[in-house]
N, C-alpha and C. Protein backbone atom coordinates (compact mmCIF):
# COMPACT_ATOMS: atom_id res chain seq x y z
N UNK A 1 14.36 2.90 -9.23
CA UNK A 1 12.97 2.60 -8.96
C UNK A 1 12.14 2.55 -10.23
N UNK A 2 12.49 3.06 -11.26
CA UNK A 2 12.01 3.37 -12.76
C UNK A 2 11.54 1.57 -12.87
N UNK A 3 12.04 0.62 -12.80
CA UNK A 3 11.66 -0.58 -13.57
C UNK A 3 10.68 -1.54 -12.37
N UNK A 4 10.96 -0.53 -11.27
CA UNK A 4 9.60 -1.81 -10.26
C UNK A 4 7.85 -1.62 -10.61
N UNK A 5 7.47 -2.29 -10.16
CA UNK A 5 6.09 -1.98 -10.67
C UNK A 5 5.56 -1.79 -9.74
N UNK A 6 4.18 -0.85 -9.98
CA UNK A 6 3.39 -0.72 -8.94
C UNK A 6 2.11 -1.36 -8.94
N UNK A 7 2.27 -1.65 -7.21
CA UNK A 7 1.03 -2.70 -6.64
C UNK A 7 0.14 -2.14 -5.99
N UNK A 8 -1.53 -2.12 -7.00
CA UNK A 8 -2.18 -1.56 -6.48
C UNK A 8 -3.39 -2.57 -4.94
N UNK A 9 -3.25 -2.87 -4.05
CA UNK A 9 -4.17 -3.69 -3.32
C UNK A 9 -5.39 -2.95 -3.18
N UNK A 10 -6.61 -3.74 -3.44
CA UNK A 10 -7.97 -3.44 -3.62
C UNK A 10 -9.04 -4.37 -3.34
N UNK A 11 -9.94 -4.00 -3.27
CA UNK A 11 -11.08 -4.95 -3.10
C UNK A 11 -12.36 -4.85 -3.88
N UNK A 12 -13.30 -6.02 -3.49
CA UNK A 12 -14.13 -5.19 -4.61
C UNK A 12 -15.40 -3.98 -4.15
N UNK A 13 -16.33 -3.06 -4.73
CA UNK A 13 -16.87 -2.22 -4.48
C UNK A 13 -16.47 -1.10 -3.42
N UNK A 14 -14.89 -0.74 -3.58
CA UNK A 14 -13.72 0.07 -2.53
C UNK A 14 -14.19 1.11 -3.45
N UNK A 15 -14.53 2.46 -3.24
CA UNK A 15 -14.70 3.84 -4.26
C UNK A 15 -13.00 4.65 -4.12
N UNK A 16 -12.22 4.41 -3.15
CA UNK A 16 -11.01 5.12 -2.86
C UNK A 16 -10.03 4.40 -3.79
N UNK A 17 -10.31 2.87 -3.45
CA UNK A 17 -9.72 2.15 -4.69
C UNK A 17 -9.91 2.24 -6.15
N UNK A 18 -11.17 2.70 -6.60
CA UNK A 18 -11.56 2.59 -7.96
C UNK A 18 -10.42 4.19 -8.37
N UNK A 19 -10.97 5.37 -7.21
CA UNK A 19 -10.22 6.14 -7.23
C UNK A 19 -8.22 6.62 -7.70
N UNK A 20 -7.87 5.40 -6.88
CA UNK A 20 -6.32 5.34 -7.18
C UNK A 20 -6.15 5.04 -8.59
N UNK A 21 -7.51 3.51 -9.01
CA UNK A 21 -6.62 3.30 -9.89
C UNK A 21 -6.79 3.96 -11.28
N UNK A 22 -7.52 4.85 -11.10
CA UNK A 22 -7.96 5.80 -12.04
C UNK A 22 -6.76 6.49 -12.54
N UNK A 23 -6.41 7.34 -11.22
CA UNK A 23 -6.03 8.19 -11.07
C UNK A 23 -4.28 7.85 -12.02
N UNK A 24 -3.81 6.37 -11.30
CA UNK A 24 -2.57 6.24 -12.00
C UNK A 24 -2.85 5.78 -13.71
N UNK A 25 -3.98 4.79 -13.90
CA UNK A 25 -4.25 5.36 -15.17
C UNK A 25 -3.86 6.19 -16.02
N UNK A 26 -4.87 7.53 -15.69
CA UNK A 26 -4.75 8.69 -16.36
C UNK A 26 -3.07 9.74 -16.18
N UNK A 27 -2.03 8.96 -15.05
CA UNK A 27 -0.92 9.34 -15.34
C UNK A 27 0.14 8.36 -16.22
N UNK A 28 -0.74 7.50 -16.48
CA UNK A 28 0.49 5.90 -17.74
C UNK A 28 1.08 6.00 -16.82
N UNK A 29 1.18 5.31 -15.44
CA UNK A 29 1.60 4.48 -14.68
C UNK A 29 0.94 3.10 -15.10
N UNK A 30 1.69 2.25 -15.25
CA UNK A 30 1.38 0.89 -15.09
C UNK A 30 1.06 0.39 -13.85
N UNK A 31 0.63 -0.58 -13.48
CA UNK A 31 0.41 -1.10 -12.40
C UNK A 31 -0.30 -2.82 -12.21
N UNK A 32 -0.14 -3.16 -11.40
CA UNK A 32 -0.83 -4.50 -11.05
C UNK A 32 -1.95 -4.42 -9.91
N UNK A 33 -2.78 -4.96 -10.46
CA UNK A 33 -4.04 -5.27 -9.16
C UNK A 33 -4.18 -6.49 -8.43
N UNK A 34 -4.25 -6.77 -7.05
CA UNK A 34 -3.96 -7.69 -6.06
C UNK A 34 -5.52 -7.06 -5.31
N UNK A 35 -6.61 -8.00 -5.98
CA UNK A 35 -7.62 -7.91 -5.01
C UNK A 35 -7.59 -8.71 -3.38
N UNK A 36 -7.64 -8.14 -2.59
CA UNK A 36 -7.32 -8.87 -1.34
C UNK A 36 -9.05 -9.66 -0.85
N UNK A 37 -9.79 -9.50 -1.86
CA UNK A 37 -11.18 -10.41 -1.36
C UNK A 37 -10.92 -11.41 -2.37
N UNK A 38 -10.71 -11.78 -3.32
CA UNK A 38 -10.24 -12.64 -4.12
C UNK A 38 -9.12 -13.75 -3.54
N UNK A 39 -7.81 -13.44 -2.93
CA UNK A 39 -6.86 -14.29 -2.41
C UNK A 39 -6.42 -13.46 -0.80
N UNK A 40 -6.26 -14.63 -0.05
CA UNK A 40 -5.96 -14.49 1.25
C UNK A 40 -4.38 -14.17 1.39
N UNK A 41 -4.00 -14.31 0.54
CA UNK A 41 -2.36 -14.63 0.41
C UNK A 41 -2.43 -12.96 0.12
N UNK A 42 -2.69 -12.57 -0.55
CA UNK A 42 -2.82 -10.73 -0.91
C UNK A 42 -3.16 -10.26 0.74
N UNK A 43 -3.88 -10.14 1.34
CA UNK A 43 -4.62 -9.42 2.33
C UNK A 43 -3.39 -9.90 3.24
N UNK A 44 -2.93 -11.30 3.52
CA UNK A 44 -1.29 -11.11 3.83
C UNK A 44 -0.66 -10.56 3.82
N UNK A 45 -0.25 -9.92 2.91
CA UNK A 45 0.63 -8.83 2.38
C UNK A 45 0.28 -7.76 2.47
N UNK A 46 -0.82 -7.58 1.94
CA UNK A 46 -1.56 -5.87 2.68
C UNK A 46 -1.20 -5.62 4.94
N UNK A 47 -1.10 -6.92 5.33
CA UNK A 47 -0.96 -6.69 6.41
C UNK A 47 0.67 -6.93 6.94
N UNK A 48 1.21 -7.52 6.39
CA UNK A 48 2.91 -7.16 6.22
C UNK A 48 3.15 -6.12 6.39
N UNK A 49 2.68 -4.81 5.23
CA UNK A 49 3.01 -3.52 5.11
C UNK A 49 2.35 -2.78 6.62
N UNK A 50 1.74 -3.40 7.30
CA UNK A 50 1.23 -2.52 8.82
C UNK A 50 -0.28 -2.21 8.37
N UNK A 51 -0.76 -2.72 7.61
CA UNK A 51 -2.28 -2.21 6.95
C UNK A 51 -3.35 -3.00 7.09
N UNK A 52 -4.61 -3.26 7.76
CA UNK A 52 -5.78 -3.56 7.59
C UNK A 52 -6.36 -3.48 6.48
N UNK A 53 -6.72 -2.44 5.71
CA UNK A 53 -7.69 -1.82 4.95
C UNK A 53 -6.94 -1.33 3.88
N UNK A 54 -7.63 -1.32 2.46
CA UNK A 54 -7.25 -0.80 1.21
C UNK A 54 -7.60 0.58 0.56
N UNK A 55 -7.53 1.29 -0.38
CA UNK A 55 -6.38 0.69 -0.96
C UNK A 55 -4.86 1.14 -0.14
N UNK A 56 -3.90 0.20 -1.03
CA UNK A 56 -2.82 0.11 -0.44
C UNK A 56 -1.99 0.12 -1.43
N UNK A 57 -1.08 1.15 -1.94
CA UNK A 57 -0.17 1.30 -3.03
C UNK A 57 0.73 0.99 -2.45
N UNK A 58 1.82 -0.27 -3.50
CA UNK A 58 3.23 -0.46 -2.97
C UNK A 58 4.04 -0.10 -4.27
N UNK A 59 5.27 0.83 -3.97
CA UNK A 59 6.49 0.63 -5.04
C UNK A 59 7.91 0.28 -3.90
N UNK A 60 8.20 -0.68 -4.67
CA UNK A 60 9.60 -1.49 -3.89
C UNK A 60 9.22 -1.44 -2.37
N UNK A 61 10.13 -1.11 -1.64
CA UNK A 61 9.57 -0.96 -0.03
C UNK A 61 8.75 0.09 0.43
N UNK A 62 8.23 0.76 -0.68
CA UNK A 62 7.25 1.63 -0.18
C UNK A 62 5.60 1.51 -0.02
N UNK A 63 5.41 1.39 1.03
CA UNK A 63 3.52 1.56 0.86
C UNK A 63 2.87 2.63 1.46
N UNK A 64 1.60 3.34 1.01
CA UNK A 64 1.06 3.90 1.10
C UNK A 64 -0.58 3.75 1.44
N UNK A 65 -1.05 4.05 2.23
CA UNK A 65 -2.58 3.40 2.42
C UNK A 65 -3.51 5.02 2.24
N UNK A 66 -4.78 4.38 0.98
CA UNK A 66 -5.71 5.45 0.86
C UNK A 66 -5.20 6.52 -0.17
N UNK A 67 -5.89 7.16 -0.40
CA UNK A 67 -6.08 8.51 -1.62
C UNK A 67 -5.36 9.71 -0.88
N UNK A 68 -3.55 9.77 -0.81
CA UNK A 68 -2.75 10.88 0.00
C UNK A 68 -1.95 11.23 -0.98
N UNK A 69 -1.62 12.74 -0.40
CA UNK A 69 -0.65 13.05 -0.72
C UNK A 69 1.00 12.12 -0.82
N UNK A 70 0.68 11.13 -0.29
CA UNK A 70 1.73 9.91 -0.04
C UNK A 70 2.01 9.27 -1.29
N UNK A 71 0.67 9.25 -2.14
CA UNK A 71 0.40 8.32 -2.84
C UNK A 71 1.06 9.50 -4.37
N UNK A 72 0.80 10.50 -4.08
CA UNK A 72 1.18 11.67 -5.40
C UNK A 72 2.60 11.35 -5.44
N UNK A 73 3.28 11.64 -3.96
CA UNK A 73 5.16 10.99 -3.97
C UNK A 73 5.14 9.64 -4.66
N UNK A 74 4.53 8.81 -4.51
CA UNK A 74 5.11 7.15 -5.11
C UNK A 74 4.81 7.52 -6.59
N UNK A 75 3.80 8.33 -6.93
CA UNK A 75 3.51 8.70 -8.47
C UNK A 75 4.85 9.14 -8.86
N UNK A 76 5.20 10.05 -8.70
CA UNK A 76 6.32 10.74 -8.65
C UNK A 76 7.62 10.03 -9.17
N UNK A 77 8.07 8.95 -7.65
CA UNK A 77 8.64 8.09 -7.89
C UNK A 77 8.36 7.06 -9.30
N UNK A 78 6.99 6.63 -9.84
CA UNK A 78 7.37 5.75 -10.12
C UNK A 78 7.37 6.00 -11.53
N UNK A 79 7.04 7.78 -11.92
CA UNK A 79 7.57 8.24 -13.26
C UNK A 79 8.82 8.70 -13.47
N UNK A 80 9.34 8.15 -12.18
CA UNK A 80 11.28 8.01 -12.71
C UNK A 80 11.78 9.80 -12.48
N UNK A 81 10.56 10.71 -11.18
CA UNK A 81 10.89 11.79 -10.77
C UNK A 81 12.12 11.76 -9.43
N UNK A 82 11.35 12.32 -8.64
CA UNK A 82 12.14 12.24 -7.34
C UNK A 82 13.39 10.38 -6.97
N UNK A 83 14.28 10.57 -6.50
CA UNK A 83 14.74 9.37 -6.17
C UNK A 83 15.12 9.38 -4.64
């Protein structure tokens, strides 16, 4: 899981979103941003994963929706901790 990247889905003026992506920031997680008000094709995909609403962290088949403890595991994961 060390080389997938993480996908942050967001929108604009989201505070939970500004939140995440802070948060992986300040852990040097890399990541990509997929605003879902920007492209329809994103908000697609946010709803693939079973999700309405952002944010929405994906690593490989994993997603996570909102500021959880869910989201600390994919951290985890995607500093090459837990497998």
């Amino acid at each position: 899981m060390k080389n997938e990247q993480i996908i942050v889905y967001t929108t604009n003026d989201c505070i939970e979103c500004m939140m995440v992506k802070q948060v992986l920031t300040n852990e040097g997680i890399a990541f990509e941003v997929r605003n879902v008000a920007a492209s329809p094709a994103y908000q697609k995909e946010v709803e693939k994963y079973g999700f309405l609403g952002v944010p929405v962290t994906v690593l490989g088949d994993r997603a996570v929706k909102g500021f959880t403890n869910e989201l600390k595991e994919l951290m985890e994961l995607a500093k090459g901790g837990k497998e």
